[in-house]
Protein backbone atom coordinates (compact mmCIF):
# COMPACT_ATOMS: atom_id res chain seq x y z
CA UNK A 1 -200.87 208.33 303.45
CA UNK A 2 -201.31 212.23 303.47
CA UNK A 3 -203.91 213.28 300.99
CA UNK A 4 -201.10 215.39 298.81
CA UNK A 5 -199.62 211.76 298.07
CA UNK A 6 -203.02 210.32 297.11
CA UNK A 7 -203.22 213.34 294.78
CA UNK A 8 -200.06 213.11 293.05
CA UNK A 9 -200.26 209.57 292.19
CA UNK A 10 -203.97 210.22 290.85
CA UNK A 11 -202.23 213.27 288.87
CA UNK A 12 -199.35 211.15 287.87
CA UNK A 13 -202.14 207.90 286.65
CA UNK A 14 -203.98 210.41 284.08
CA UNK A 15 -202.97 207.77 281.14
CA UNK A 16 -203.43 204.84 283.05
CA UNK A 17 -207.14 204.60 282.93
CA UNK A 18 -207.67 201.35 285.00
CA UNK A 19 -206.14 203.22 288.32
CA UNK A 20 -207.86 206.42 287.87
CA UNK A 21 -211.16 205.12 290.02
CA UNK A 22 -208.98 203.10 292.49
CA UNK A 23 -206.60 206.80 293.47
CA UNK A 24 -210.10 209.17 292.90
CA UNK A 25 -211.85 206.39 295.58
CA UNK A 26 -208.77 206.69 298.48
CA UNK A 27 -208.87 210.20 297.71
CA UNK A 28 -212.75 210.86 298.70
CA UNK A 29 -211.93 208.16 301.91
CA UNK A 30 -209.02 210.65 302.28
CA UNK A 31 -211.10 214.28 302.26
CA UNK A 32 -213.65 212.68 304.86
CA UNK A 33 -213.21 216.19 306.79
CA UNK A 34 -214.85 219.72 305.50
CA UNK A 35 -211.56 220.79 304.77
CA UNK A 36 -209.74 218.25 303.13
CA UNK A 37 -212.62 217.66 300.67
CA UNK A 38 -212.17 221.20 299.45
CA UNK A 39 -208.79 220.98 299.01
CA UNK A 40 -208.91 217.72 297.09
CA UNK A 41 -211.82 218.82 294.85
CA UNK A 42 -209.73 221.95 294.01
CA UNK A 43 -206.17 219.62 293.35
CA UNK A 44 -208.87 217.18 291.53
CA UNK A 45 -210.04 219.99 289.13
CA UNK A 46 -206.94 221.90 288.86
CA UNK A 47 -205.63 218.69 287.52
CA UNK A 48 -208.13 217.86 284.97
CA UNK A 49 -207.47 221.71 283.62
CA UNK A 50 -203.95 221.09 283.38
CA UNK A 51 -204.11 217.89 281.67
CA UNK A 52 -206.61 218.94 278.87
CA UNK A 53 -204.45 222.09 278.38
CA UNK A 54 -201.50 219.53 277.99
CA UNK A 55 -203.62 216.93 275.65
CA UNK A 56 -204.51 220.08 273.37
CA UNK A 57 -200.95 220.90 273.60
CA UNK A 58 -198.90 217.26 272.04
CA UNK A 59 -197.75 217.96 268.75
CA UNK A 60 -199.45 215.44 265.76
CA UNK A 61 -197.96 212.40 265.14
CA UNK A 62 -196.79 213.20 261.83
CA UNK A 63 -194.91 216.41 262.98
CA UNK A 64 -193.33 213.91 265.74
CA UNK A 65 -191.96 211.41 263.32
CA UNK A 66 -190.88 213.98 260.14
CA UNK A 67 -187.06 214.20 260.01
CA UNK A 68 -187.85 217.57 257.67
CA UNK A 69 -184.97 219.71 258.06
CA UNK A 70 -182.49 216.92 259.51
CA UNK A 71 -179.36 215.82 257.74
CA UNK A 72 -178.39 212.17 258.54
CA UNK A 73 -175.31 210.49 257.64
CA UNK A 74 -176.10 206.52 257.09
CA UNK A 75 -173.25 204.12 257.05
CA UNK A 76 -173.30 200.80 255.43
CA UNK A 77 -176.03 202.23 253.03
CA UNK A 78 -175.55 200.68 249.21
CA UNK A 79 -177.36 197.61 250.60
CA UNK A 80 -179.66 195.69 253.17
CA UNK A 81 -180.78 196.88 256.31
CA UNK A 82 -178.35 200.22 255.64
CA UNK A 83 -180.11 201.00 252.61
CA UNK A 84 -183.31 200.20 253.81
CA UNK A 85 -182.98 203.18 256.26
CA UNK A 86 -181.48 205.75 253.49
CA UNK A 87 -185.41 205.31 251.87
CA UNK A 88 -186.99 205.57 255.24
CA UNK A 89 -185.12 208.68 256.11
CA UNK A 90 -185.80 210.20 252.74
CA UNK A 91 -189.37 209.49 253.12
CA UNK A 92 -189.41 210.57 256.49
CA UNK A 93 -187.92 214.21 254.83
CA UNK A 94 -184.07 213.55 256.04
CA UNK A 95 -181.25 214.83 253.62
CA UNK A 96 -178.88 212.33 253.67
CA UNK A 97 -175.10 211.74 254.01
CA UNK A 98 -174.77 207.89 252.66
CA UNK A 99 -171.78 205.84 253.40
CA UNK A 100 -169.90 203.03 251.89
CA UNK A 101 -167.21 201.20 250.13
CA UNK A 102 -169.45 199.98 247.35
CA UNK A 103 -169.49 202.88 244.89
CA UNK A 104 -171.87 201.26 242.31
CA UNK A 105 -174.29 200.27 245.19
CA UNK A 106 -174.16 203.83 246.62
CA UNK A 107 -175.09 205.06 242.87
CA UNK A 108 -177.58 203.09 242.34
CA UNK A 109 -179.12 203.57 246.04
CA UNK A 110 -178.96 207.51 245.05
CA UNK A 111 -181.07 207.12 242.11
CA UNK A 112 -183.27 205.25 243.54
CA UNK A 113 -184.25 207.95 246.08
CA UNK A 114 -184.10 210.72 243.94
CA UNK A 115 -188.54 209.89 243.97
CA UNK A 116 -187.94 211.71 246.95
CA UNK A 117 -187.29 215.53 247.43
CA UNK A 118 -184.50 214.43 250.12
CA UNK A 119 -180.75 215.64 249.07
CA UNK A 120 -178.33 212.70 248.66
CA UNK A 121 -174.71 212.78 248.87
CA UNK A 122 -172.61 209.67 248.58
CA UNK A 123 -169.30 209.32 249.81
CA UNK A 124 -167.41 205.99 249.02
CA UNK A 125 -165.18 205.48 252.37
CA UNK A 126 -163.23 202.50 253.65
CA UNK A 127 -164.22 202.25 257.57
CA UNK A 128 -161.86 200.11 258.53
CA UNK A 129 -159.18 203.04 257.37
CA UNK A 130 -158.94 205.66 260.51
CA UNK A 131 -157.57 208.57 257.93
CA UNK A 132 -160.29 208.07 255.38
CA UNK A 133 -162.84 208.30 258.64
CA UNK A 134 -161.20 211.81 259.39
CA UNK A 135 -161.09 212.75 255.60
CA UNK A 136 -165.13 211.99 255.81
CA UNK A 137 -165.58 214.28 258.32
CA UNK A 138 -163.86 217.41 257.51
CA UNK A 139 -165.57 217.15 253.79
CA UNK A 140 -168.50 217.34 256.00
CA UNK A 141 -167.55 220.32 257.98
CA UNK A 142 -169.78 222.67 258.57
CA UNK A 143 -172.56 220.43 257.43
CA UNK A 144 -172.57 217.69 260.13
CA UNK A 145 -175.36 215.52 260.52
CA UNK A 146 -178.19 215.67 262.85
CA UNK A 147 -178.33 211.91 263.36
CA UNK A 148 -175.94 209.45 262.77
CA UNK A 149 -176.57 205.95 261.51
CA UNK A 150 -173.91 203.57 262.85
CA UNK A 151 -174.97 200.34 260.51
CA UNK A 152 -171.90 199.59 258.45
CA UNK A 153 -170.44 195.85 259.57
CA UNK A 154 -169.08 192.66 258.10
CA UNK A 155 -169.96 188.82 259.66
CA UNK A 156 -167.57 186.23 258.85
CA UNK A 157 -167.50 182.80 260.13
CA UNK A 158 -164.28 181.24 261.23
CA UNK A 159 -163.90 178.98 263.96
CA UNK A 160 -162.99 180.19 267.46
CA UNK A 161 -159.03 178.14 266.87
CA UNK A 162 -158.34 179.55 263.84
CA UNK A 163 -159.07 183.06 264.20
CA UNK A 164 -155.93 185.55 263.65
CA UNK A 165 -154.81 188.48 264.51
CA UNK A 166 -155.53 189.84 260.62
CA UNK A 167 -159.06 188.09 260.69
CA UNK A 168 -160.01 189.76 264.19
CA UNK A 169 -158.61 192.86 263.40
CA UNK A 170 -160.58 193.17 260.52
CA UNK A 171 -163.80 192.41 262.26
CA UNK A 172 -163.14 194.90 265.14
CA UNK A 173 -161.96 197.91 262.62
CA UNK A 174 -165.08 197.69 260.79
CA UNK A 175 -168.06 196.50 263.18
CA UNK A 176 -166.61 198.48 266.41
CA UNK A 177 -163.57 201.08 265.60
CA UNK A 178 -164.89 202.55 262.88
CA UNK A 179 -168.22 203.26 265.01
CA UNK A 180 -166.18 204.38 267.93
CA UNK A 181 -164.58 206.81 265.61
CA UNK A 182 -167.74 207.98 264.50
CA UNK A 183 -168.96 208.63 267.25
CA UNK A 184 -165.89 210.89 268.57
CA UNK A 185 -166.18 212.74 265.66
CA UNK A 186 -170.08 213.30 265.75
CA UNK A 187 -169.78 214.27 269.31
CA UNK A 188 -166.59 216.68 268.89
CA UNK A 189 -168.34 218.21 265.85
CA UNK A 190 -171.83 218.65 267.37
CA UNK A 191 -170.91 218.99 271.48
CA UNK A 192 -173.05 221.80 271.67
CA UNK A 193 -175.49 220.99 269.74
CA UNK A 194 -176.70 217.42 270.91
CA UNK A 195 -177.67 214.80 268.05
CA UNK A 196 -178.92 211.76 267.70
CA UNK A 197 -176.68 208.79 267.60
CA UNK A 198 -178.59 204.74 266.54
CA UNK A 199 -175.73 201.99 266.43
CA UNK A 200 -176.75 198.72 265.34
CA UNK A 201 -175.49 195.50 267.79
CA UNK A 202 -176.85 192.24 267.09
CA UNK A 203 -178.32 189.15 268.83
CA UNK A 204 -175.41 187.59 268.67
CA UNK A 205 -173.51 189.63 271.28
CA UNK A 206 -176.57 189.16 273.67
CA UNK A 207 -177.36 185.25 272.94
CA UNK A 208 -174.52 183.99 270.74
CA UNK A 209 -175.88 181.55 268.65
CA UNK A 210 -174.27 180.82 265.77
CA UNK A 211 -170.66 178.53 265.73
CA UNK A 212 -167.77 180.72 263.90
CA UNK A 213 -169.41 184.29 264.69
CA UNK A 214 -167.14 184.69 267.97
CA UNK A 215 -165.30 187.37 266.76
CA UNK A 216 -168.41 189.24 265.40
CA UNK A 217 -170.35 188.81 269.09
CA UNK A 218 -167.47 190.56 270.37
CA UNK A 219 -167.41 193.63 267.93
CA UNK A 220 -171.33 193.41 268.41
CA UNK A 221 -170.74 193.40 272.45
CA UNK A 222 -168.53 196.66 272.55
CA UNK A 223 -170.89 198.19 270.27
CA UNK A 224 -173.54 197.70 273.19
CA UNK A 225 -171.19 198.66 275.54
CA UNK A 226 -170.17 202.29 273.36
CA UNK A 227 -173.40 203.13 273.27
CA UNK A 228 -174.36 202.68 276.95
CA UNK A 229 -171.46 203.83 277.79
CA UNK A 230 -172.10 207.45 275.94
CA UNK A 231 -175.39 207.54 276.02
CA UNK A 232 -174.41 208.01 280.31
CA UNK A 233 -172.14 210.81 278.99
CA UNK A 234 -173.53 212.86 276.90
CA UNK A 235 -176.97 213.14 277.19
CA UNK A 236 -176.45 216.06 279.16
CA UNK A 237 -174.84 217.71 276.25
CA UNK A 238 -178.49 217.11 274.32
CA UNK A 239 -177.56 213.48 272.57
CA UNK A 240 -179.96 210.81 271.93
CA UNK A 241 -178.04 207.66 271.72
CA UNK A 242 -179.60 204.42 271.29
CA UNK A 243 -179.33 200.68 269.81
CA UNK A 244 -180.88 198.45 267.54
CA UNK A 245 -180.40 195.25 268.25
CA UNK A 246 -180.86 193.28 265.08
CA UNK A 247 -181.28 188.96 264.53
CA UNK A 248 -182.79 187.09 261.80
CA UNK A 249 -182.66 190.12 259.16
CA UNK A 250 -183.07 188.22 255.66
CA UNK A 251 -180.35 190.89 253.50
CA UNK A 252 -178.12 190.16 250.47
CA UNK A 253 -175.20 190.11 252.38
CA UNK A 254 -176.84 187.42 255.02
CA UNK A 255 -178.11 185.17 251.83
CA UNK A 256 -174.20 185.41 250.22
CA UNK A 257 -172.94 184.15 253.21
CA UNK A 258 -175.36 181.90 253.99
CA UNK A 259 -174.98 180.02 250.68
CA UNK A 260 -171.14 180.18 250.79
CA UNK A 261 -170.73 178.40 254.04
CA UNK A 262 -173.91 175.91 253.86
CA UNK A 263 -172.11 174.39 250.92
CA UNK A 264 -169.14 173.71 252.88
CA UNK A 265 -170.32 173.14 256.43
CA UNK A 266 -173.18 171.43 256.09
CA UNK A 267 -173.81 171.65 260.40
CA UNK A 268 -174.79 174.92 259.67
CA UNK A 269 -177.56 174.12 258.04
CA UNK A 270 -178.37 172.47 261.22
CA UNK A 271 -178.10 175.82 262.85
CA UNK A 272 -180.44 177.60 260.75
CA UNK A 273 -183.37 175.26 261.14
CA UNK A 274 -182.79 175.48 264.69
CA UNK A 275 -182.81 179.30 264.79
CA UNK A 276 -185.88 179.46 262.46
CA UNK A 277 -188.23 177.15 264.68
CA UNK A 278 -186.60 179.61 267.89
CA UNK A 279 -188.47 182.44 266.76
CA UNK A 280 -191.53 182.70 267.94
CA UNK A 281 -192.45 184.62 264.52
CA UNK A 282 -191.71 181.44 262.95
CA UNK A 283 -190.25 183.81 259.49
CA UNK A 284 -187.22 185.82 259.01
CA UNK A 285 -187.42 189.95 259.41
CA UNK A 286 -186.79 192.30 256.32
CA UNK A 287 -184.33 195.22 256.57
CA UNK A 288 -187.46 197.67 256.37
CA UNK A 289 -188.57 196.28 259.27
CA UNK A 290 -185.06 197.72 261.43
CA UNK A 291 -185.32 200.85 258.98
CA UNK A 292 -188.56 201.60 260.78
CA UNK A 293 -187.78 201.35 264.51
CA UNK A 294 -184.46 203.58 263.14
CA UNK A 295 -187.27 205.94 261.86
CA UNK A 296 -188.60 206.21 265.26
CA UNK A 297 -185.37 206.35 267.09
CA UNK A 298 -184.63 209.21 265.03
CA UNK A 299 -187.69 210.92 265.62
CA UNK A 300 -188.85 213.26 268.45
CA UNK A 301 -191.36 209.88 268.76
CA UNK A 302 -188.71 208.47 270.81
CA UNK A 303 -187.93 211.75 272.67
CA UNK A 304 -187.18 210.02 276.04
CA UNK A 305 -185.53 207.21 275.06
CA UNK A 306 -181.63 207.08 275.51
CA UNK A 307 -179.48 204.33 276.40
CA UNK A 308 -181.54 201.63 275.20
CA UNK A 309 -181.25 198.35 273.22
CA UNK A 310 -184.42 197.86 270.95
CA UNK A 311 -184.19 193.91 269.67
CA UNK A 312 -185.72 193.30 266.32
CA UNK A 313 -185.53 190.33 266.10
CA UNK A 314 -188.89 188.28 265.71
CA UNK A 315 -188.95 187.41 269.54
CA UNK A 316 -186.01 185.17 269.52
CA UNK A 317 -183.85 187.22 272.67
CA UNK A 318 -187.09 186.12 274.47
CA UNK A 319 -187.95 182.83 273.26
């Protein structure tokens, strides 16, 4: 192997501290004449020069992960994992956009934030309604967001023979069209700009799990799909798109649902033990604990990450 190579991967192993002595040993086995030892002592200290001017260069961590300055529009954000983010991005410095049909839980969500110095508009909007998606966006004209927050979705069980076309259609306008839309109208609005886009999948459309959900692993699937699918497209025009893939999220929604189907399938119960002792955590996850990684994802912290699917999900996708 030329000496150049031996150089470059020594260069390229700076962080990885274990290989440094391996790649600095072939290279002195390397230089064994006069002049390759010169010329691999001067690559050798030109690169220690140019990676302590780069160390002294990284910005702080806590200019990495501020959202100061950002605007980000939040769907799905009067409750749960949804308004879990809205406080995260506050904290984080975000003004934000927040997004749902519940009006009171939108209020309520607002005041609770005002601790923070964030600005907090609410829009009550049906997503499953194409026209008041387009309405949304031209209030917001002018003022689009820099990140958008696909989170907004409903999870109904019915079994697999009795689903409709009124039941599916349902679950696909809100979990998938409305995020498609979204998306076309963050993208159209901000095409020169770049932004950051975080949709929120699910376990279910990786591992279904869960009898009755068949519908909502779809809706979850093409979610998946959009977002790989963009994320291809666009980052060249400067987007950051990326998904959360939640399971075993303990919200209010979750616990209504739960309650209202244990009582009248009783194999479901069933279910749920089985799913807890899956996960390796051995405990359900709390909505801050999504809001968090959607922190990051937000953040120049994840700066070269696009097109990924980050499960939070207590280990179960592995288990």
């Amino acid at each position: 192997m030329p000496t150049h190579t031996y150089f470059q991967l020594y260069t390229s192993a700076q962080s990885i501290s274990w290989l440094q002595p391996v790649l600095k040993h072939m290279l002195n086995q390397r230089a064994a004449s006069p002049s390759h030892a010169i010329i691999a002592k001067q690559r050798y200290e030109h690169s220690r020069i140019v990676w302590s001017i780069a160390m002294k260069d990284l910005e702080p961590l806590s200019q990495l992960i501020s959202l100061k300055g950002k605007r980000a529009l939040i769907t799905g954000s009067a409750l749960g994992i949804g308004k879990a983010m809205a406080y995260r991005f506050a904290e984080a410095g975000a003004d934000l956009e927040l997004v749902d049909i519940n009006a009171r839980g939108l209020r309520t969500a607002a005041e609770e934030l005002s601790r923070f110095k964030a600005k907090i508009y609410v829009h009550k909007v049906n997503l499953s309604s194409k026209e008041e998606i387009a309405a949304l966006w031209e209030e917001l004209k002018g003022k689009e967001p820099d990140i958008l927050v696909n989170n907004a979705g409903v999870y109904p069980f019915k079994s697999f023979l009795e689903v409709d076309d009124a039941f599916f259609g349902k679950v696909m306008d809100i979990n998938l069209k409305s995020t498609l839309l979204m998306c076309q109208h963050m993208i159209k609005r901000r095409l020169k700009r770049g932004g950051i886009i975080i949709n929120i999948g699910s376990i279910e459309a990786l591992l279904p799990f869960v009898e009755g959900m068949a519908s909502y692993s779809i809706s979850k699937a093409g979610v998946i799909a959009l977002t790989r699918s963009l994320a291809k497209e666009y980052g060249k025009n400067g987007f950051r798109i990326n998904a959360i893939v939640p399971g075993g999220i303990i919200t209010p929604g979750t616990k209504a649902v739960a309650k209202e189907v244990t009582q009248l399938r009783l194999s479901l119960i069933r279910t749920g033990v089985l799913f807890s002792t899956r996960l390796p955590l051995r405990r359900g996850g709390q909505p801050d604990e999504v809001a968090r990684i959607a922190v990051v994802l937000a953040s120049d912290l994840s700066s070269y990450v696009h097109g990924a699917l980050i499960p939070v999900d207590g280990g179960f996708l592995s288990a």
